[in-house]
C-alpha atoms as a PDB file:
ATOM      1  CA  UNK A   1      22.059   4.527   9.057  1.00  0.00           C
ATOM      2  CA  UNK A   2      22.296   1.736  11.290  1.00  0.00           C
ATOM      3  CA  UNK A   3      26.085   3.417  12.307  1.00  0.00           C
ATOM      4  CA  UNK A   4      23.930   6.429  13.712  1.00  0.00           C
ATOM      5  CA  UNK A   5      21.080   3.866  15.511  1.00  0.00           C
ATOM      6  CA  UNK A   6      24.385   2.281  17.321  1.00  0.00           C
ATOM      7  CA  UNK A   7      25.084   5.352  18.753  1.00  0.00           C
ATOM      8  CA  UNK A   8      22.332   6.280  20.464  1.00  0.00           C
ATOM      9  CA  UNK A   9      19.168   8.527  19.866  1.00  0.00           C
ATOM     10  CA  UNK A  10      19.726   9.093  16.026  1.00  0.00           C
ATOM     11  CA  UNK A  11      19.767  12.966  14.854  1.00  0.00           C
ATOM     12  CA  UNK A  12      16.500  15.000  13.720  1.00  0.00           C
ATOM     13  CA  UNK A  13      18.113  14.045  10.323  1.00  0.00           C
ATOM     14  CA  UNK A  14      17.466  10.851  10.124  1.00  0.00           C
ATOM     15  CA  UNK A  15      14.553  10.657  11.847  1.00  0.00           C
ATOM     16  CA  UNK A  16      12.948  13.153   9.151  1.00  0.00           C
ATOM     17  CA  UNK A  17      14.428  10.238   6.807  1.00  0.00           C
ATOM     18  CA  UNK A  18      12.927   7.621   7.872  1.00  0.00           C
ATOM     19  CA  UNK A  19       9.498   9.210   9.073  1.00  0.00           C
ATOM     20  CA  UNK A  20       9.035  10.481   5.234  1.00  0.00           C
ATOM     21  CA  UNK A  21      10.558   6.957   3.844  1.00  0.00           C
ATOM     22  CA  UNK A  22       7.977   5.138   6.276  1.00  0.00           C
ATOM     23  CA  UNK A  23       5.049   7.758   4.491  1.00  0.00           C
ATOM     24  CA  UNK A  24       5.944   7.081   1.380  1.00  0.00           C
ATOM     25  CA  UNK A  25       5.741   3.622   1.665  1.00  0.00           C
ATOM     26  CA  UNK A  26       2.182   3.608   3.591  1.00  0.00           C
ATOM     27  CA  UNK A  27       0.912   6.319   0.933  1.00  0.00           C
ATOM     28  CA  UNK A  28       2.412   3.663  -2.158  1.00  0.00           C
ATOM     29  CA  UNK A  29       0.827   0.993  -0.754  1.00  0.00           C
ATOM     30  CA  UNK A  30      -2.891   2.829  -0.212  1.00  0.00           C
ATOM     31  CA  UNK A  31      -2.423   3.449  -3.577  1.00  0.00           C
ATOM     32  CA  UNK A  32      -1.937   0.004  -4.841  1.00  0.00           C
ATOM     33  CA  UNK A  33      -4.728  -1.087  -2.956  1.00  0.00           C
ATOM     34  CA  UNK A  34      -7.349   1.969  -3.907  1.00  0.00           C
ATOM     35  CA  UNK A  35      -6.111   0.743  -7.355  1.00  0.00           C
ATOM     36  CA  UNK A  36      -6.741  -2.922  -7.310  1.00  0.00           C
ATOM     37  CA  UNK A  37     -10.187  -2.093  -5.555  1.00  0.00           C
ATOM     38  CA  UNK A  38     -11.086  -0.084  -8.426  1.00  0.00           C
ATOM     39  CA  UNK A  39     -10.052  -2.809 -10.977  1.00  0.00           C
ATOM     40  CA  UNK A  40     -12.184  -5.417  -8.973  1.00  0.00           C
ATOM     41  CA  UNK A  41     -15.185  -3.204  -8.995  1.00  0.00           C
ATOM     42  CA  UNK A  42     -14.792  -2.402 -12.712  1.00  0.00           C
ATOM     43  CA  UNK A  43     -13.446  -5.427 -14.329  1.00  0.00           C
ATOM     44  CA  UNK A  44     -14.139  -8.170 -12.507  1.00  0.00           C
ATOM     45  CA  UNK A  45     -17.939  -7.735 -13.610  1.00  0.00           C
ATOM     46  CA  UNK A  46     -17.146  -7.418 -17.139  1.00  0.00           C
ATOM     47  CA  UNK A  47     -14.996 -10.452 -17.160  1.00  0.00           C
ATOM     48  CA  UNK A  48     -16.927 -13.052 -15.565  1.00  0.00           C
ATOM     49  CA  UNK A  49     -20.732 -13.917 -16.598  1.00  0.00           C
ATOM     50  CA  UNK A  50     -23.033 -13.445 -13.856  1.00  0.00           C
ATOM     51  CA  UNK A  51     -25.814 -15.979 -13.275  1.00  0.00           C
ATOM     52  CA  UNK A  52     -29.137 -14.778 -12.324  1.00  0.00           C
ATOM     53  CA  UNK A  53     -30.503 -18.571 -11.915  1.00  0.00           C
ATOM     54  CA  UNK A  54     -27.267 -20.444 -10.269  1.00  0.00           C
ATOM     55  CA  UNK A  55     -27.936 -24.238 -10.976  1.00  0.00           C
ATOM     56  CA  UNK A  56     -28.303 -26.216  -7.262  1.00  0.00           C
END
């Protein structure tokens, strides 16, 4: 890859490479994070007490 950057504008090839690498990666990591939302918003609660009178 970086032998066809050197040499100028890189072919439709390898830009379709790297433009569905580059989705894949955003779309991964939206899923990682819509994940550990959910896991916060459903097991965090159960875990952890929570106090209806915190002590000053």
């Amino acid at each position: 890859m970086t032998r066809a950057l050197d040499s100028g504008a890189p072919g439709e090839p390898v830009r379709r490479a790297v433009a569905e690498t580059v989705h894949s990666v955003h779309f991964g990591a939206a899923c990682a994070a819509g994940l550990a939302f959910l896991v916060l918003l459903l097991v965090a609660p159960r875990r952890f007490p929570v106090l209806k009178n915190p002590e000053d």
